[in-house]
PDB file of N, CA and C in Angstrom:
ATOM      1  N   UNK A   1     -17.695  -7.065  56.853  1.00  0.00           N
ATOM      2  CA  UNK A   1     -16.783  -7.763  57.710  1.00  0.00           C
ATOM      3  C   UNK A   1     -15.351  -7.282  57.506  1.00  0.00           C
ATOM      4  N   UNK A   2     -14.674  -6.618  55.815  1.00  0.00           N
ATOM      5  CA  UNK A   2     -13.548  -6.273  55.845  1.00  0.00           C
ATOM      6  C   UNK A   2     -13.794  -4.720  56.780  1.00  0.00           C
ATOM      7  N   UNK A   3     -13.019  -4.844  57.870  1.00  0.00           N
ATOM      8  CA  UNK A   3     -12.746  -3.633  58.744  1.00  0.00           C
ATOM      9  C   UNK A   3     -11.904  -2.364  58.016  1.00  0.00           C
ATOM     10  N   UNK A   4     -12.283  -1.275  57.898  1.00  0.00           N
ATOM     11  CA  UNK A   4     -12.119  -0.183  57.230  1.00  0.00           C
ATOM     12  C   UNK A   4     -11.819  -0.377  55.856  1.00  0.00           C
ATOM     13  N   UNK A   5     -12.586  -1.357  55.065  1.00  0.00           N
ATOM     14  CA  UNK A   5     -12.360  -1.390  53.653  1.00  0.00           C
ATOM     15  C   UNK A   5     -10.758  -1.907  53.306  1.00  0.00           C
ATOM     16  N   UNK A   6     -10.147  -3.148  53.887  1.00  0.00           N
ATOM     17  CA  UNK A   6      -8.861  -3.263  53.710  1.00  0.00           C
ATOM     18  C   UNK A   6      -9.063  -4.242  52.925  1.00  0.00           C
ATOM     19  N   UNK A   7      -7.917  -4.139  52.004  1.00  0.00           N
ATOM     20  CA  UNK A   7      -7.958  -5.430  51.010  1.00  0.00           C
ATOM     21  C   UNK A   7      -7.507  -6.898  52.055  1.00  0.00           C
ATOM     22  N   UNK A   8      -8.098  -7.672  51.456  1.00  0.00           N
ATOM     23  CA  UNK A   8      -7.871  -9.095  52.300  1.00  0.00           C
ATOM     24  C   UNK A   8      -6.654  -9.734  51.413  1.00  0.00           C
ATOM     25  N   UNK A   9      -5.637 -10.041  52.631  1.00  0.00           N
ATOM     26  CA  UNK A   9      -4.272 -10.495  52.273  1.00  0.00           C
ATOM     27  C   UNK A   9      -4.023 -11.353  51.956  1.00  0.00           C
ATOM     28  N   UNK A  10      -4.960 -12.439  51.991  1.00  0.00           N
ATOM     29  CA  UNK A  10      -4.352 -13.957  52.097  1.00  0.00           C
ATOM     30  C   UNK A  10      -5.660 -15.004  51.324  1.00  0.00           C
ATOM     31  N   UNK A  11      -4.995 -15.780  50.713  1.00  0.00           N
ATOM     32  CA  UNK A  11      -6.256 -16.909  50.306  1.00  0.00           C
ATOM     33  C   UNK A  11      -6.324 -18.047  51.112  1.00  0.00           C
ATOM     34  N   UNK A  12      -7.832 -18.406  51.205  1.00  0.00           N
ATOM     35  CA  UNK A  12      -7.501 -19.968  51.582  1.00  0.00           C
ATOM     36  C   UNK A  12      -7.975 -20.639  50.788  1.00  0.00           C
ATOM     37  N   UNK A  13      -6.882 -21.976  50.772  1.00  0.00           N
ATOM     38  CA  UNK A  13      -7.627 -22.747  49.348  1.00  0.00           C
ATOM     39  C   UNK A  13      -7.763 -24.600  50.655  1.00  0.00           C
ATOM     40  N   UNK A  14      -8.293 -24.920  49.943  1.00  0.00           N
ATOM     41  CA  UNK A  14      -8.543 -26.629  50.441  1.00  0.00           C
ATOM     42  C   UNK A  14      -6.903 -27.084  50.253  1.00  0.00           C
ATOM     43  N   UNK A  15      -6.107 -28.327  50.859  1.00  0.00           N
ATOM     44  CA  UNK A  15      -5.359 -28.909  50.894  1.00  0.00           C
ATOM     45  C   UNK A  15      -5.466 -29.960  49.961  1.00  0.00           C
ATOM     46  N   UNK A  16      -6.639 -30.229  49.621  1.00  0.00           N
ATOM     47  CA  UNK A  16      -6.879 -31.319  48.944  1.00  0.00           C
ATOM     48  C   UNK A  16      -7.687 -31.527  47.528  1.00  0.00           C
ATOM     49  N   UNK A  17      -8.129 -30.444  47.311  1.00  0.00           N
ATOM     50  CA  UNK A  17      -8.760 -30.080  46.225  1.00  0.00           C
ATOM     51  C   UNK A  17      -8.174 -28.516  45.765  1.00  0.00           C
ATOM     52  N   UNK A  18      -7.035 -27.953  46.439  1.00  0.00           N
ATOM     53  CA  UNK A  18      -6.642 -26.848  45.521  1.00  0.00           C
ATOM     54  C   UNK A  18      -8.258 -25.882  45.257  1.00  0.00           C
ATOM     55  N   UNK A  19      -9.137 -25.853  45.965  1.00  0.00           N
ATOM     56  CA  UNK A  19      -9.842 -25.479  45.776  1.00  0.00           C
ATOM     57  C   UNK A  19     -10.445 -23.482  46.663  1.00  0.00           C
ATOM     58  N   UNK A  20     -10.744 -22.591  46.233  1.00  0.00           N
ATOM     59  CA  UNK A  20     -10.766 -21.808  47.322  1.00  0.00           C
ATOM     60  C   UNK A  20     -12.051 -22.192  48.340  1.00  0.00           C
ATOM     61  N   UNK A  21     -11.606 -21.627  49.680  1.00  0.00           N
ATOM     62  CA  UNK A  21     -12.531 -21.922  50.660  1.00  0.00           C
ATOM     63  C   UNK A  21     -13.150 -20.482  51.009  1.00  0.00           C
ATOM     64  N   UNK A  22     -14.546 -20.571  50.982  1.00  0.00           N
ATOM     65  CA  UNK A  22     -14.670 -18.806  51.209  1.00  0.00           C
ATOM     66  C   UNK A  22     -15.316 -19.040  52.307  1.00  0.00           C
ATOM     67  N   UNK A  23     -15.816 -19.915  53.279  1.00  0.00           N
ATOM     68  CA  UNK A  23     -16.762 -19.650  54.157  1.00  0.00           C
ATOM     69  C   UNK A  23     -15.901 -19.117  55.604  1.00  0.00           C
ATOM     70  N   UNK A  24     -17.224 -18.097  55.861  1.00  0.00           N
ATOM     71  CA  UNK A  24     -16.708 -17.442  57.322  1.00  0.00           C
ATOM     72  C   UNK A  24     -15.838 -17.612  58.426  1.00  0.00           C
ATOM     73  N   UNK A  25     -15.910 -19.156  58.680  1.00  0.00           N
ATOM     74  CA  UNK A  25     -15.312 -19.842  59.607  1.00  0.00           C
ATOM     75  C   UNK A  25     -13.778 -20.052  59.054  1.00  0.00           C
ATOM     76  N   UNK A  26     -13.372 -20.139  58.046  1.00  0.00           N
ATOM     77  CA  UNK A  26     -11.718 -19.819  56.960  1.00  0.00           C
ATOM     78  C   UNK A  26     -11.259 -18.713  57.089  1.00  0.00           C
ATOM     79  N   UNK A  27     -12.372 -17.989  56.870  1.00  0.00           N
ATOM     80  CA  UNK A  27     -11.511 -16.452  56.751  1.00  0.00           C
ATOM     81  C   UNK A  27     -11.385 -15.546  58.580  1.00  0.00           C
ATOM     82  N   UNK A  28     -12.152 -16.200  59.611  1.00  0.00           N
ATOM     83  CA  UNK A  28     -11.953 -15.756  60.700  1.00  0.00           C
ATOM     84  C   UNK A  28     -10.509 -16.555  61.237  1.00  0.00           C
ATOM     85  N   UNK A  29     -10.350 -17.494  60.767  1.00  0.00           N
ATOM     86  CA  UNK A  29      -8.702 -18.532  61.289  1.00  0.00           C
ATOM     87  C   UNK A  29      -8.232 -17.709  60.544  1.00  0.00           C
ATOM     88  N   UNK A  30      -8.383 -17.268  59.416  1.00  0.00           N
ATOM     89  CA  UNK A  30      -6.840 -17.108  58.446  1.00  0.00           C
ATOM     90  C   UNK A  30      -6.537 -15.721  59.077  1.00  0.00           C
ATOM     91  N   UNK A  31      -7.659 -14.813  59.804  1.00  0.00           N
ATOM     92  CA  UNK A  31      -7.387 -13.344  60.084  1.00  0.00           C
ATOM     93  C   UNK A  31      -6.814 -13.407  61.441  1.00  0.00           C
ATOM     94  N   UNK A  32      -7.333 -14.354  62.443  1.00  0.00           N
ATOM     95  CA  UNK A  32      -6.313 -14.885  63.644  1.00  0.00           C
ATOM     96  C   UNK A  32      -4.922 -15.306  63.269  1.00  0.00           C
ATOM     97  N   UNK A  33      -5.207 -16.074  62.762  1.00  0.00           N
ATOM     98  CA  UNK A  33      -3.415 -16.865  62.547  1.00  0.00           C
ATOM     99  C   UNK A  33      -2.619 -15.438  62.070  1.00  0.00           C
ATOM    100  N   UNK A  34      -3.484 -14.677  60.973  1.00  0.00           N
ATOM    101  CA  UNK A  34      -2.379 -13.773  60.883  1.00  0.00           C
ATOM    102  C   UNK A  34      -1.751 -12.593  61.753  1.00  0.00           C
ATOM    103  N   UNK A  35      -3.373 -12.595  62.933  1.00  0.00           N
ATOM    104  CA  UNK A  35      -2.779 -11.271  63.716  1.00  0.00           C
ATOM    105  C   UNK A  35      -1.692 -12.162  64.331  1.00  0.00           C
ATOM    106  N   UNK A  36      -1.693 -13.103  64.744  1.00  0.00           N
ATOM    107  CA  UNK A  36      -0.973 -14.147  65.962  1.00  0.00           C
ATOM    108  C   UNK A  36       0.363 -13.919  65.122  1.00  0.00           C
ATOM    109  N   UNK A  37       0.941 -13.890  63.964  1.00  0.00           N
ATOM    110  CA  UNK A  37       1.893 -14.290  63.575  1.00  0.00           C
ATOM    111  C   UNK A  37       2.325 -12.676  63.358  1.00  0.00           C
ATOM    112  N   UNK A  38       2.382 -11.667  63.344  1.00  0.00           N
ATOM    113  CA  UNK A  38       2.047 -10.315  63.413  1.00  0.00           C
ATOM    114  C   UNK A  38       2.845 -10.280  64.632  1.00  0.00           C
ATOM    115  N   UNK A  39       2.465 -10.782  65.964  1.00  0.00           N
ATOM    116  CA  UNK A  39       2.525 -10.551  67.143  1.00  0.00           C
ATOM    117  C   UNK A  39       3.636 -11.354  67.457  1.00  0.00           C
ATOM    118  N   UNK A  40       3.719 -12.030  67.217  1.00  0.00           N
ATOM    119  CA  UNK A  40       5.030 -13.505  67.754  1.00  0.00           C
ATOM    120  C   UNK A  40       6.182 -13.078  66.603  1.00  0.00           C
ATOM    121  N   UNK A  41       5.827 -12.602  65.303  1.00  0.00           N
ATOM    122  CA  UNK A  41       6.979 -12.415  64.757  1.00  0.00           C
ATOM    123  C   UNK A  41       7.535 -11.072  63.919  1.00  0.00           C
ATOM    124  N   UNK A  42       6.391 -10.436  64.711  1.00  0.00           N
ATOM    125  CA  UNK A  42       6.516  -8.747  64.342  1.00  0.00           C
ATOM    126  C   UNK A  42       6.844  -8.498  63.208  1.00  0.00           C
ATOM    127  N   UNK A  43       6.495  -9.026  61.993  1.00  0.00           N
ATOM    128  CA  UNK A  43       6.510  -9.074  60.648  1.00  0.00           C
ATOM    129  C   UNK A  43       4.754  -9.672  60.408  1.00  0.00           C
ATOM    130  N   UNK A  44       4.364  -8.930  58.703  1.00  0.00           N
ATOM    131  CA  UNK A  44       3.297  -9.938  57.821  1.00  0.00           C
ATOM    132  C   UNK A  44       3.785 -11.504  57.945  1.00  0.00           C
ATOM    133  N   UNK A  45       2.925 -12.629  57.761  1.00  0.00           N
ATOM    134  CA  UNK A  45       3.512 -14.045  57.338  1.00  0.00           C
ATOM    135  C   UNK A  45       3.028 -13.502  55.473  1.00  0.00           C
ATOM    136  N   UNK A  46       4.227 -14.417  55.359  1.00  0.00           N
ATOM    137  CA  UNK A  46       4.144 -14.453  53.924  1.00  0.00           C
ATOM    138  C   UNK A  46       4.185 -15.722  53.193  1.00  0.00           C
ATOM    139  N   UNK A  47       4.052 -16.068  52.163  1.00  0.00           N
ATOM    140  CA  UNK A  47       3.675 -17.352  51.311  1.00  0.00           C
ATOM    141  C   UNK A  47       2.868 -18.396  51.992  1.00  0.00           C
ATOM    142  N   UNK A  48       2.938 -19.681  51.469  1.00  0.00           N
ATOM    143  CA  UNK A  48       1.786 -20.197  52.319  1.00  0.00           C
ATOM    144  C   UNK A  48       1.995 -21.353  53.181  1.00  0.00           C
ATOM    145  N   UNK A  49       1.155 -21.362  54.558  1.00  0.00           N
ATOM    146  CA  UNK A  49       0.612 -21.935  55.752  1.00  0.00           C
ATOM    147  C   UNK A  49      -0.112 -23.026  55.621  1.00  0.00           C
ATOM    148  N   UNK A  50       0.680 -23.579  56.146  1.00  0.00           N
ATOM    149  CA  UNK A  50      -0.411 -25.252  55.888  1.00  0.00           C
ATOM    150  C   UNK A  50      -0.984 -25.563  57.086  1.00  0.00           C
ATOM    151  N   UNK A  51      -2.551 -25.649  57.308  1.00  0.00           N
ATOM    152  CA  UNK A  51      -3.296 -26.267  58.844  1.00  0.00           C
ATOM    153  C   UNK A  51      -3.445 -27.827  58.139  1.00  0.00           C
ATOM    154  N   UNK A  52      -2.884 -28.595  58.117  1.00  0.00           N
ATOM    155  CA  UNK A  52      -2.994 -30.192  57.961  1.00  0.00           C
ATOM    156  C   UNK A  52      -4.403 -30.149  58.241  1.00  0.00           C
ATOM    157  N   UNK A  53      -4.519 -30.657  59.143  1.00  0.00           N
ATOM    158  CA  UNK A  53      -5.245 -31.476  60.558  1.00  0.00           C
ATOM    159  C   UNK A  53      -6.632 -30.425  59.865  1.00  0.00           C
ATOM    160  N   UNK A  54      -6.802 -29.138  59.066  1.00  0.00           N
ATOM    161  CA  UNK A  54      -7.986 -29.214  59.150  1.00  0.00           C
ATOM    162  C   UNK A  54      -7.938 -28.617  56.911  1.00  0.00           C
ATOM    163  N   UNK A  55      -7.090 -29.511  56.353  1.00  0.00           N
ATOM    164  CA  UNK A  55      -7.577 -29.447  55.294  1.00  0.00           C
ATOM    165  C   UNK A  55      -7.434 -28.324  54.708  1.00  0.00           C
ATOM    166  N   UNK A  56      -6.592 -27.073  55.282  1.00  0.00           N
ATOM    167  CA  UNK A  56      -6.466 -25.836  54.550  1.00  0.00           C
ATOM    168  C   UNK A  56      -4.991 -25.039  54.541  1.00  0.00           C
ATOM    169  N   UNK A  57      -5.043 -24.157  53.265  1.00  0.00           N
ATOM    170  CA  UNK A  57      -3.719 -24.164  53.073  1.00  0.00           C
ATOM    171  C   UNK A  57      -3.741 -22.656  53.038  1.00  0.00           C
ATOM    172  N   UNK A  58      -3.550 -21.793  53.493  1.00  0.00           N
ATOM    173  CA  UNK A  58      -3.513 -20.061  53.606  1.00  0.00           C
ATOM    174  C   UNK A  58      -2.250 -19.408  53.112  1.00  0.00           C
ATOM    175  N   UNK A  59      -2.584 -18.901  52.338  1.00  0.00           N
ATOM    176  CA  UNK A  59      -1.611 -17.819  51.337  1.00  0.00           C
ATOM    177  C   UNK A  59      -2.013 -16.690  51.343  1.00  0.00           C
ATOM    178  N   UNK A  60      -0.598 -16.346  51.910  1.00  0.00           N
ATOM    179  CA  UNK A  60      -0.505 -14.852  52.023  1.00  0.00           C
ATOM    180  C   UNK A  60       0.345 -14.097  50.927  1.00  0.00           C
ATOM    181  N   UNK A  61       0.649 -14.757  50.147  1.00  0.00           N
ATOM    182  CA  UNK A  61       1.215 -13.958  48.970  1.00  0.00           C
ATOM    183  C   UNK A  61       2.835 -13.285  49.691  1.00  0.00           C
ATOM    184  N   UNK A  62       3.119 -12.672  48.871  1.00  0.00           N
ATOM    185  CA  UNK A  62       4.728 -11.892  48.662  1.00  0.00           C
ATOM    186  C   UNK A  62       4.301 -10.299  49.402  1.00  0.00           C
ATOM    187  N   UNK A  63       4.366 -10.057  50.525  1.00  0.00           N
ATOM    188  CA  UNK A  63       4.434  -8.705  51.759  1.00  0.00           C
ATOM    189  C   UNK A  63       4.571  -7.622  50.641  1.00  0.00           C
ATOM    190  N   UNK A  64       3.628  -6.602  50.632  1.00  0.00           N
ATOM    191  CA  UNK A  64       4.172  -5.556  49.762  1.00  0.00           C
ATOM    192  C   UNK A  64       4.891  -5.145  50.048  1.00  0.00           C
ATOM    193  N   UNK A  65       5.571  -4.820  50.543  1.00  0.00           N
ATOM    194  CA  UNK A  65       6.884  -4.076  51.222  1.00  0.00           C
ATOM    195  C   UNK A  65       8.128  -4.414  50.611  1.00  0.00           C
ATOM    196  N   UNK A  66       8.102  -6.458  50.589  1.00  0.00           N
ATOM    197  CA  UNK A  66       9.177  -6.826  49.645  1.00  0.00           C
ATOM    198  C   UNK A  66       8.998  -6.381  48.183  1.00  0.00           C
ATOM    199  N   UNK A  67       7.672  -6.068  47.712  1.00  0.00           N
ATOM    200  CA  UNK A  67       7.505  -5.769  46.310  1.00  0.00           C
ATOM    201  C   UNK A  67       8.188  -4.027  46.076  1.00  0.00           C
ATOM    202  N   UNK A  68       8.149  -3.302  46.991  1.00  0.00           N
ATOM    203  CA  UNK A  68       8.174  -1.781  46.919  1.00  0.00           C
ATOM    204  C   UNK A  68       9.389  -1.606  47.063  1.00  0.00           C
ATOM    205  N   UNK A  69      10.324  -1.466  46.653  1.00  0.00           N
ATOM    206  CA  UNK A  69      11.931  -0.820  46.992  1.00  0.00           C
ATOM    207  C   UNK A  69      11.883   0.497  47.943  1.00  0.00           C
ATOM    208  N   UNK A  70      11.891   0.827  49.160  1.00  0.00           N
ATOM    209  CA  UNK A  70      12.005   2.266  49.704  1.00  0.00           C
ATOM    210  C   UNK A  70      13.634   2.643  49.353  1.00  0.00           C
ATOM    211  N   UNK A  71      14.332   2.259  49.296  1.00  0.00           N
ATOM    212  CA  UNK A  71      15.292   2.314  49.442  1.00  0.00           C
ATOM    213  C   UNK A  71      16.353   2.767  48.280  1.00  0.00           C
ATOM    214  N   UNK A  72      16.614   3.769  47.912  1.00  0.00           N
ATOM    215  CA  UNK A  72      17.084   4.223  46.375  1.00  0.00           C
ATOM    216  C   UNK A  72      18.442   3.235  46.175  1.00  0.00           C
ATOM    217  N   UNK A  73      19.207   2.921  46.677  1.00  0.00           N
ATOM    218  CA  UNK A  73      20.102   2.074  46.215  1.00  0.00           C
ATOM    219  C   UNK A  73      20.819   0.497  46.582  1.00  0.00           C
ATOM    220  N   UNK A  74      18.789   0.339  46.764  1.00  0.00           N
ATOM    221  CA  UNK A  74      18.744  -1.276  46.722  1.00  0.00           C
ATOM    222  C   UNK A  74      18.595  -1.536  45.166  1.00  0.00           C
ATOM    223  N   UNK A  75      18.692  -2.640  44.982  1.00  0.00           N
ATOM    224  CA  UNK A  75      18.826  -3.215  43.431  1.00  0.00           C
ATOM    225  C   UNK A  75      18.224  -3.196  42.471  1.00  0.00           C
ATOM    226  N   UNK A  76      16.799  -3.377  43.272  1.00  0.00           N
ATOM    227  CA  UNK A  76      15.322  -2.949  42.371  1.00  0.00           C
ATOM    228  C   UNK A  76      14.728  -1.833  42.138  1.00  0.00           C
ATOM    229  N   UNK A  77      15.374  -1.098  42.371  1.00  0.00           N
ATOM    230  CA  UNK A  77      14.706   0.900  42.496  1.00  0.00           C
ATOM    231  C   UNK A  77      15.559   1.229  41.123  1.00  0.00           C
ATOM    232  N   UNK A  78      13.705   1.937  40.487  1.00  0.00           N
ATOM    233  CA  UNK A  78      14.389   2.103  39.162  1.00  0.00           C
ATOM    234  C   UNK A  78      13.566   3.893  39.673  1.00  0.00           C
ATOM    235  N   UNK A  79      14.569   4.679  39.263  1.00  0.00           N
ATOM    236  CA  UNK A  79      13.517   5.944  39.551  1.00  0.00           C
ATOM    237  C   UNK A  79      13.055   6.537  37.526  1.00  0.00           C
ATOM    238  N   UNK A  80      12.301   6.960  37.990  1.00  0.00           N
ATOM    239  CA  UNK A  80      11.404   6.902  36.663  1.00  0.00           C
ATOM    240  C   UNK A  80      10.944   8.869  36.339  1.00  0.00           C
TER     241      UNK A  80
END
Protein backbone atom coordinates (compact mmCIF):
# COMPACT_ATOMS: atom_id res chain seq x y z
CA UNK A 1 0.00 0.00 0.00
CA UNK A 2 3.14 2.41 0.71
CA UNK A 3 3.35 3.71 -3.07
CA UNK A 4 6.96 3.53 -4.31
CA UNK A 5 8.36 2.42 -0.97
CA UNK A 6 7.93 5.97 0.75
CA UNK A 7 8.38 6.29 4.29
CA UNK A 8 4.96 7.12 5.93
CA UNK A 9 4.94 10.69 7.40
CA UNK A 10 2.57 10.93 9.92
CA UNK A 11 1.12 8.92 12.98
CA UNK A 12 -2.22 8.41 14.04
CA UNK A 13 -2.78 7.95 17.53
CA UNK A 14 -6.50 7.78 19.33
CA UNK A 15 -7.56 11.19 21.02
CA UNK A 16 -8.42 9.44 23.87
CA UNK A 17 -6.28 6.75 24.68
CA UNK A 18 -2.95 8.24 23.22
CA UNK A 19 -3.00 5.11 21.66
CA UNK A 20 -1.64 4.28 17.90
CA UNK A 21 -4.36 3.55 15.38
CA UNK A 22 -3.08 1.34 12.55
CA UNK A 23 -6.15 0.26 10.77
CA UNK A 24 -6.62 0.97 7.01
CA UNK A 25 -9.43 3.19 7.24
CA UNK A 26 -6.74 5.88 9.57
CA UNK A 27 -4.15 5.67 7.41
CA UNK A 28 -6.33 6.28 4.08
CA UNK A 29 -7.82 9.84 6.02
CA UNK A 30 -4.46 10.67 7.29
CA UNK A 31 -2.99 10.21 3.44
CA UNK A 32 -6.11 12.40 2.14
CA UNK A 33 -6.03 15.06 4.67
CA UNK A 34 -2.47 15.26 3.84
CA UNK A 35 -2.63 15.41 0.04
CA UNK A 36 -5.65 18.07 0.69
CA UNK A 37 -3.43 20.15 2.86
CA UNK A 38 -0.46 19.83 0.23
CA UNK A 39 -2.92 21.36 -2.18
CA UNK A 40 -4.74 24.23 -0.23
CA UNK A 41 -1.50 25.13 1.39
CA UNK A 42 1.26 24.19 -0.92
CA UNK A 43 3.42 23.18 1.92
CA UNK A 44 3.78 19.42 4.09
CA UNK A 45 1.22 19.91 7.31
CA UNK A 46 3.32 19.60 10.10
CA UNK A 47 2.82 18.72 13.89
CA UNK A 48 -0.36 17.50 14.91
CA UNK A 49 -4.14 17.52 13.53
CA UNK A 50 -6.87 16.93 15.60
CA UNK A 51 -10.28 15.11 13.84
CA UNK A 52 -12.43 15.56 17.23
CA UNK A 53 -15.63 14.28 15.98
CA UNK A 54 -13.84 11.03 15.04
CA UNK A 55 -11.40 10.36 17.99
CA UNK A 56 -8.04 10.84 16.15
CA UNK A 57 -5.16 12.87 16.40
CA UNK A 58 -2.53 12.79 13.20
CA UNK A 59 1.05 13.73 13.50
CA UNK A 60 3.02 14.67 11.10
CA UNK A 61 6.10 15.36 12.87
CA UNK A 62 8.71 18.41 12.12
CA UNK A 63 8.89 18.67 7.67
CA UNK A 64 12.36 17.53 6.86
CA UNK A 65 13.19 20.37 5.16
CA UNK A 66 12.88 22.40 8.49
CA UNK A 67 15.34 19.76 9.89
CA UNK A 68 17.97 20.16 6.78
CA UNK A 69 19.61 23.66 6.56
CA UNK A 70 20.07 24.17 2.51
CA UNK A 71 21.16 27.23 3.10
CA UNK A 72 24.99 27.88 4.18
CA UNK A 73 24.37 30.94 6.18
CA UNK A 74 21.29 30.13 7.97
CA UNK A 75 22.07 29.49 11.66
CA UNK A 76 22.01 25.82 11.76
CA UNK A 77 24.50 24.87 8.91
CA UNK A 78 27.43 23.50 10.39
CA UNK A 79 29.68 22.38 7.34
CA UNK A 80 31.67 19.45 8.43
Amino acid sequence: MNEGNQPVLFQVLSLSGNAAVETLEAHVLARAYRTMWRVRHGAEPAGQHVIASLDLLIDFGVPVLQLLPTDRSSPGFRAH
